[in-house]
Protein backbone atom coordinates (compact mmCIF):
# COMPACT_ATOMS: atom_id res chain seq x y z
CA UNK A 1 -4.37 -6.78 -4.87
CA UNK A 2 -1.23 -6.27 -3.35
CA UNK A 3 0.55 -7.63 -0.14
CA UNK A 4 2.39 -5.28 2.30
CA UNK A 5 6.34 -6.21 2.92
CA UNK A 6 6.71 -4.04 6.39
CA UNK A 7 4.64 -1.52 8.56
CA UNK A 8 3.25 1.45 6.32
CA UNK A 9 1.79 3.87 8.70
CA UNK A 10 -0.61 6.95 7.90
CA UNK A 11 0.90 9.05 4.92
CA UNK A 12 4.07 7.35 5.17
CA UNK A 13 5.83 5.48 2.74
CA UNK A 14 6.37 1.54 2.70
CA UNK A 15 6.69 -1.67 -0.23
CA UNK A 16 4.45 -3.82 -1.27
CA UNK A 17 4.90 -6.25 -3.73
CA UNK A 18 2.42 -5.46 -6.85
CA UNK A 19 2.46 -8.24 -10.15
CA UNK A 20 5.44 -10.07 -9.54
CA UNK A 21 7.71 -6.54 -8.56
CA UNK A 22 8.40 -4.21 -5.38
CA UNK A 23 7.14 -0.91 -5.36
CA UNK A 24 7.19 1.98 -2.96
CA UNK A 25 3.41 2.54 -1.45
CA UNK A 26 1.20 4.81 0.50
CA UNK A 27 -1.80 5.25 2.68
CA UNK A 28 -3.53 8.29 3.07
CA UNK A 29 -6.15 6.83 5.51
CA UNK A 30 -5.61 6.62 9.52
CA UNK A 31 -4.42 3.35 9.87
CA UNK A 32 -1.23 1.13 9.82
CA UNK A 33 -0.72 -1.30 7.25
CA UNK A 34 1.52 -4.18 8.62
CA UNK A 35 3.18 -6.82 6.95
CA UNK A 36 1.68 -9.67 5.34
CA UNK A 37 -2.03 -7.56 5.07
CA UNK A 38 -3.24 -7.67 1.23
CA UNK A 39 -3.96 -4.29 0.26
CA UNK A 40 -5.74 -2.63 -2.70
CA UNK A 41 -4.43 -0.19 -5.36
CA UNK A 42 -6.78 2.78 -5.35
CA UNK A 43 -4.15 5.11 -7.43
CA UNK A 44 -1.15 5.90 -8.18
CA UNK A 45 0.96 9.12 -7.28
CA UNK A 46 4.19 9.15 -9.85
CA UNK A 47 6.01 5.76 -8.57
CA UNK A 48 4.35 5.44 -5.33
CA UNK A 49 0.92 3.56 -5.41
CA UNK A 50 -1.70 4.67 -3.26
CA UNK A 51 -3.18 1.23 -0.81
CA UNK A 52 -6.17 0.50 1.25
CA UNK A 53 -7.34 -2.31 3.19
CA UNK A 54 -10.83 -1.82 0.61
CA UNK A 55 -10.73 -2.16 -2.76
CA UNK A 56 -12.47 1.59 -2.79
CA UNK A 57 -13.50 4.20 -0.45
C-alpha cells in the first residue's frame, strides 16, 4: 500500500509515497485519486507504478 501526495486523475500522472520514497504514479481506471487516499500497487510501467483504490481488479 501506498498513500497519494496530490490529485492523480484518470491516466494522468501523480506521487505517491511507496516504502519510505516518492515515486511518480498512475491510474488507468476512471476515477481521481486525491491526496491522503491509500492506494494499491497493481504494476509497474518503467518508473511509474500503476495504483488503484483495490488491491486488484
Amino acid at each position: 500500500m501506498s498513500i497519494s501526495d496530490e490529485s492523480i486523475y484518470p491516466n494522468q500522472t501523480g506521487r505517491v509515497r511507496f516504502q519510505g520514497s516518492w515515486w511518480p504514479a498512475r491510474c488507468d481506471r476512471q476515477i481521481t485519486l486525491t491526496p491522503g487516499d491509500t492506494v494499491y500497487v497493481i504494476g509497474v510501467d518503467k518508473i511509474t507504478l500503476l495504483v488503484s483504490l483495490t488491491p486488484a481488479d
